[in-house]
Protein backbone atom coordinates (compact mmCIF):
# COMPACT_ATOMS: atom_id res chain seq x y z
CA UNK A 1 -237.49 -58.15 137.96
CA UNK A 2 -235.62 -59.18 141.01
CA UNK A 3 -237.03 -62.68 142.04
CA UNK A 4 -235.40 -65.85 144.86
CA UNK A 5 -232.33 -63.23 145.44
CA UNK A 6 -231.53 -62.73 141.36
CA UNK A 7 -232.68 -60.50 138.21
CA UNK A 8 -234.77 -62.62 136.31
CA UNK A 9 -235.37 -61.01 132.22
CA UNK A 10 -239.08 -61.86 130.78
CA UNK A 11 -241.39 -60.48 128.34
CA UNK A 12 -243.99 -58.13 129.82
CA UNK A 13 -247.35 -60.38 129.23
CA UNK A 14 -249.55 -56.94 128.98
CA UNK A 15 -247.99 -55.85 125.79
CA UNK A 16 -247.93 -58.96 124.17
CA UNK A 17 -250.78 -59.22 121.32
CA UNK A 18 -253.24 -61.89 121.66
CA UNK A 19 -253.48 -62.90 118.30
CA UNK A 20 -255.44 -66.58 117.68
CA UNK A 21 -257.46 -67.79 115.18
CA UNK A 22 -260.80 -67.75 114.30
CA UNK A 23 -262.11 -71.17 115.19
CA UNK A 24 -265.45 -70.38 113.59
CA UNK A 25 -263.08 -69.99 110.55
CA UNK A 26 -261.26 -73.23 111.15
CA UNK A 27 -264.52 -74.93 110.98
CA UNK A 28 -265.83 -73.59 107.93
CA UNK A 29 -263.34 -75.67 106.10
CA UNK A 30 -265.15 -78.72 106.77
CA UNK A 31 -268.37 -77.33 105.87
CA UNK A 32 -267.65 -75.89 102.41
CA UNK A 33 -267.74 -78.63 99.29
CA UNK A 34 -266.61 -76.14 96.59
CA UNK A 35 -263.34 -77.56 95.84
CA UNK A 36 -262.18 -73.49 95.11
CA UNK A 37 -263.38 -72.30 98.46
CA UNK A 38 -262.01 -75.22 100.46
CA UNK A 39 -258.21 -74.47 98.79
CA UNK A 40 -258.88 -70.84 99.47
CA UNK A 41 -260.10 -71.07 103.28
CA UNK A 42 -257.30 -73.55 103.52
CA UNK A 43 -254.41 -71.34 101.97
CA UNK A 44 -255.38 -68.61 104.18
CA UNK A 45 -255.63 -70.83 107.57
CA UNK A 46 -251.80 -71.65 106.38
CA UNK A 47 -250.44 -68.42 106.32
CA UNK A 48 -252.16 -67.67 109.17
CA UNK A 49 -250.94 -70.28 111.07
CA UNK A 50 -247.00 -69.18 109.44
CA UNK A 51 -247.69 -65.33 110.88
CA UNK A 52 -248.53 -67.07 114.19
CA UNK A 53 -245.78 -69.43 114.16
CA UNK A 54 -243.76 -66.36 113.18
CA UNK A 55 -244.67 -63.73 115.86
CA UNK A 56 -244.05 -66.74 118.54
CA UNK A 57 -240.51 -67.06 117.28
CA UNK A 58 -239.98 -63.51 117.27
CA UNK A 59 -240.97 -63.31 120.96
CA UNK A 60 -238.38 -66.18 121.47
CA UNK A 61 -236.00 -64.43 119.75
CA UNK A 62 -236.41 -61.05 121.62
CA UNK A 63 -236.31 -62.97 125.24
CA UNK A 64 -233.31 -64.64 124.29
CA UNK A 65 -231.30 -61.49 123.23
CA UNK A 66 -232.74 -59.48 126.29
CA UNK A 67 -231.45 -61.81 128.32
CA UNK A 68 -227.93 -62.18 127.00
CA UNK A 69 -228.17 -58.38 126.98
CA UNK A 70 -228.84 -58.18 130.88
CA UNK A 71 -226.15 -61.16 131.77
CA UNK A 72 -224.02 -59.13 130.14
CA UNK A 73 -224.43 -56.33 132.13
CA UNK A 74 -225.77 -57.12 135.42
CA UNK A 75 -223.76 -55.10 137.38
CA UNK A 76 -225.91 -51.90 135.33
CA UNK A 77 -228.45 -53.16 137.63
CA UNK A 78 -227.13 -52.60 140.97
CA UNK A 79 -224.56 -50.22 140.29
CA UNK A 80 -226.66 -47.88 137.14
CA UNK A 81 -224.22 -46.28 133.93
CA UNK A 82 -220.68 -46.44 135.99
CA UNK A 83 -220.64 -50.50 135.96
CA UNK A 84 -221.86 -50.64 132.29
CA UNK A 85 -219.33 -52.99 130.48
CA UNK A 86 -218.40 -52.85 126.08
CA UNK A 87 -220.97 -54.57 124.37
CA UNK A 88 -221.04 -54.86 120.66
CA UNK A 89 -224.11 -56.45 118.83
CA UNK A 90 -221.27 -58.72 117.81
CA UNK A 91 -220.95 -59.92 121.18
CA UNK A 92 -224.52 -60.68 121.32
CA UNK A 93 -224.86 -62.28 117.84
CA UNK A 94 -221.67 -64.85 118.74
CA UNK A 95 -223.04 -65.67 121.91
CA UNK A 96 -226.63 -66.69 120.81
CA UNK A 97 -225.28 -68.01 117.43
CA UNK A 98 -227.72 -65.69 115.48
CA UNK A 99 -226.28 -63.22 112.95
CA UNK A 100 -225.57 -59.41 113.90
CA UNK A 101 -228.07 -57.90 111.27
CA UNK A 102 -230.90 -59.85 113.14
CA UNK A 103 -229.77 -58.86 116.46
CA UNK A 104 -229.94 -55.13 115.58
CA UNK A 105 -233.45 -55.87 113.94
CA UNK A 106 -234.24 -57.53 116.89
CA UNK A 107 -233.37 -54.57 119.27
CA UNK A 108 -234.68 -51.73 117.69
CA UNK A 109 -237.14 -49.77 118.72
CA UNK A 110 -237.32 -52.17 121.65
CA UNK A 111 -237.13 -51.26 125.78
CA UNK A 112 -235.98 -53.04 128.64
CA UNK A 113 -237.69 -51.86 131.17
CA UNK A 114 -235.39 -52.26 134.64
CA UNK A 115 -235.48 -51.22 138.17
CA UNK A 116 -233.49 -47.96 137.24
CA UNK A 117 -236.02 -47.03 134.21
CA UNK A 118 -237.18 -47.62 130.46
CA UNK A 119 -234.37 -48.06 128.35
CA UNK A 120 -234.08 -48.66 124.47
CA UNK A 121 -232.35 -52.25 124.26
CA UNK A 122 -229.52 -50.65 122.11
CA UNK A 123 -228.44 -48.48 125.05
CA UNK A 124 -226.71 -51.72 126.37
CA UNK A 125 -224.15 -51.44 123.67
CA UNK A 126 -221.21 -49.32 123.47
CA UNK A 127 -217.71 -48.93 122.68
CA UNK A 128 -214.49 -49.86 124.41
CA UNK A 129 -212.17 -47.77 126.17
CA UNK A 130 -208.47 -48.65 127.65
CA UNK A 131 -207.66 -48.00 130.72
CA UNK A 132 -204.20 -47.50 131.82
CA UNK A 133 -205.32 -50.75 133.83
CA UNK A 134 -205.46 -52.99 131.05
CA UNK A 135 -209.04 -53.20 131.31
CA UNK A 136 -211.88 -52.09 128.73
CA UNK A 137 -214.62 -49.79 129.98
CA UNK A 138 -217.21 -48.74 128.30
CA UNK A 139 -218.60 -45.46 126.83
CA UNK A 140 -221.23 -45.09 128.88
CA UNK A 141 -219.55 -45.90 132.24
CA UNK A 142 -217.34 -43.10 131.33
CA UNK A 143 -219.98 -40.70 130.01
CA UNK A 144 -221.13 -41.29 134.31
CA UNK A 145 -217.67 -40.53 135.51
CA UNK A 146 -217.64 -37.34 133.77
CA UNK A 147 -221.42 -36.28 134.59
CA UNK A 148 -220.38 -36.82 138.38
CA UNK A 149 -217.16 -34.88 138.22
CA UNK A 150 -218.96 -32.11 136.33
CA UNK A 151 -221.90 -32.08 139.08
CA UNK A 152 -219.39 -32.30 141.82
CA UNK A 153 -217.59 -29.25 140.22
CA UNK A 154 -217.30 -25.86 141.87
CA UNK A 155 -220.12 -24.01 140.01
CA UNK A 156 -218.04 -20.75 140.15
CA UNK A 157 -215.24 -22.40 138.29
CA UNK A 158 -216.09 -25.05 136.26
CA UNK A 159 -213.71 -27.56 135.25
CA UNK A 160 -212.39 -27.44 131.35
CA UNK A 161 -212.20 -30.34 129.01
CA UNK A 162 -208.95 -30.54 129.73
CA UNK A 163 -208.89 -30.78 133.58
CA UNK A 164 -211.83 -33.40 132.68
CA UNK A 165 -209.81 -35.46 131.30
CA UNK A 166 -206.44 -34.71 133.37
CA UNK A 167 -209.41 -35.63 136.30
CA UNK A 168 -210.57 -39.35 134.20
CA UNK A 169 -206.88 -39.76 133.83
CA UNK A 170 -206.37 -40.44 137.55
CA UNK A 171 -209.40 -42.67 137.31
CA UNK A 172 -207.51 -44.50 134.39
CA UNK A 173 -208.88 -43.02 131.54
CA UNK A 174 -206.78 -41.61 128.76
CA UNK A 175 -209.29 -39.90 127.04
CA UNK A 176 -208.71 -37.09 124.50
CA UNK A 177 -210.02 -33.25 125.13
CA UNK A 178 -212.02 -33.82 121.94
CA UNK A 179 -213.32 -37.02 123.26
CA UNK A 180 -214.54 -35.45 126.87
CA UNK A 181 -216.38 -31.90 124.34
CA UNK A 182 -218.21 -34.87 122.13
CA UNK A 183 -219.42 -36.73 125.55
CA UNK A 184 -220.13 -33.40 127.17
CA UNK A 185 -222.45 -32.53 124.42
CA UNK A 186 -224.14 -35.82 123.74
CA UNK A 187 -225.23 -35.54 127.78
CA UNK A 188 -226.31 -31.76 126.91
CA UNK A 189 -223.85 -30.48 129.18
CA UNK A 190 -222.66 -26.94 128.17
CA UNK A 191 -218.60 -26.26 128.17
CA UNK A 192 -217.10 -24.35 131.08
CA UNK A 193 -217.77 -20.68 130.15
CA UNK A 194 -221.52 -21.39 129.64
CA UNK A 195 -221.88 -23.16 132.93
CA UNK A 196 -219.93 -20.51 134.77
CA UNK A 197 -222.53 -18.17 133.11
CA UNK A 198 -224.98 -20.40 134.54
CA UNK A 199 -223.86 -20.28 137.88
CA UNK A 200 -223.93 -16.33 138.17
C-alpha cells in the first residue's frame, strides 16, 4: 500500500488465522489432581504454545522477506515489468542473513498483492542480462520490451525473432534468436507466420 508519500509492505490481517488457545483448557490444569492427566494437559498446552510461537515467527519471517523483496524492486511499482531489476533468492537470503532454502520455502505458494495485481512472491526473481551498457537487467524487464515491440508491430508483417532481437539490440540487449523464441513462448506469443495468420 502507498501510505505518507511511500509503499509501505504488511501482512494482509484478513487472511491471517486466528489461532489462540483454549483458556477453558489452560484452566483445567489446575483443576485436575491425577498426576497422569496434569503431565498430559500440560504436554499438550506446550506444544501448543511451540505451534503458536511457531506460526508467529513464520509471519515474521514472511514480512521480512516481502519486504526486502519490494525494496528491491520498487521501481516494479511505479514503472510495472520494464523497471524489474535481477533478483536471486541469494540476494534475498544474504541480505536478511537467513539461508536460501528457507527463503524459497518461505516464498512459495505465497502472493504479494500490489497496486498493479496479485503476484506469486517468486515472480520478483529472475535472471541477469548484460547490456551493452554495462548494466544487468533482468528477465522480466526484457520479456516487457519484447511484448511492447511485438504489440507495436505492424500486424500485416510481423517482426521475426531475429529483427526482435536486432530491435532489443538498439535498446542494449544482446540477446540470442533462441533466447527472444523461448521468451516469446513463455508469454504465449505465437512466432511471426502464426501472427500474420492472425492478422488476416
Amino acid at each position: 500500500t502507498f501510505k505518507d508519500n511511500k509503499w509501505v509492505t504488511e501482512l494482509n490481517p484478513n487472511i491471517n488465522p486466528k489461532i489462540r488457545i483454549n483458556k477453558e483448557y489452560e484452566a483445567l490444569a489446575k483443576k485436575i489432581t491425577s498426576k497422569k492427566d496434569i503431565e498430559y494437559v500440560k504436554s499438550n498446552l506446550q506444544d501448543a504454545k511451540f505451534f503458536l510461537k511457531a506460526l508467529q515467527n513464520r509471519n515474521i519471517t514472511i514480512l521480512k522477506v516481502g519486504k526486502t523483496i519490494m525494496k528491491k524492486q520498487i521501481n516494479f511499482l511505479d514503472k510495472g515489468d520494464s523497471a524489474m531489476l535481477p533478483l536471486k533468492l541469494k540476494d534475498i537470503a544474504q541480505e536478511i542473513g537467513m539461508h536460501e532454502s528457507t527463503i524459497s520455502r518461505c516464498t512459495n505458494k505465497k502472493y504479494i498483492q500490489t497496486s498493479r495485481g496479485v503476484y506469486e512472491m517468486k515472480y520478483f526473481f529472475s535472471s541477469e542480462i548484460k547490456t551493452k551498457f554495462g548494466v544487468m537487467a533482468s528477465s522480466i524487464s526484457v520479456k516487457s520490451l519484447l511484448r511492447d515491440i511485438i504489440a507495436k508491430e505492424d500486424p500485416k508483417s510481423p517482426l521475426s525473432d531475429i529483427q526482435i532481437a536486432d530491435s532489443l539490440a538498439k535498446n542494449g540487449f544482446k540477446i540470442a534468436r533462441r533466447t527472444i523464441a523461448k521468451y516469446r513462448e513463455s508469454l504465449s506469443i505465437p512466432p511471426s507466420n502464426e501472427r500474420k495468420n492472425l492478422a488476416k
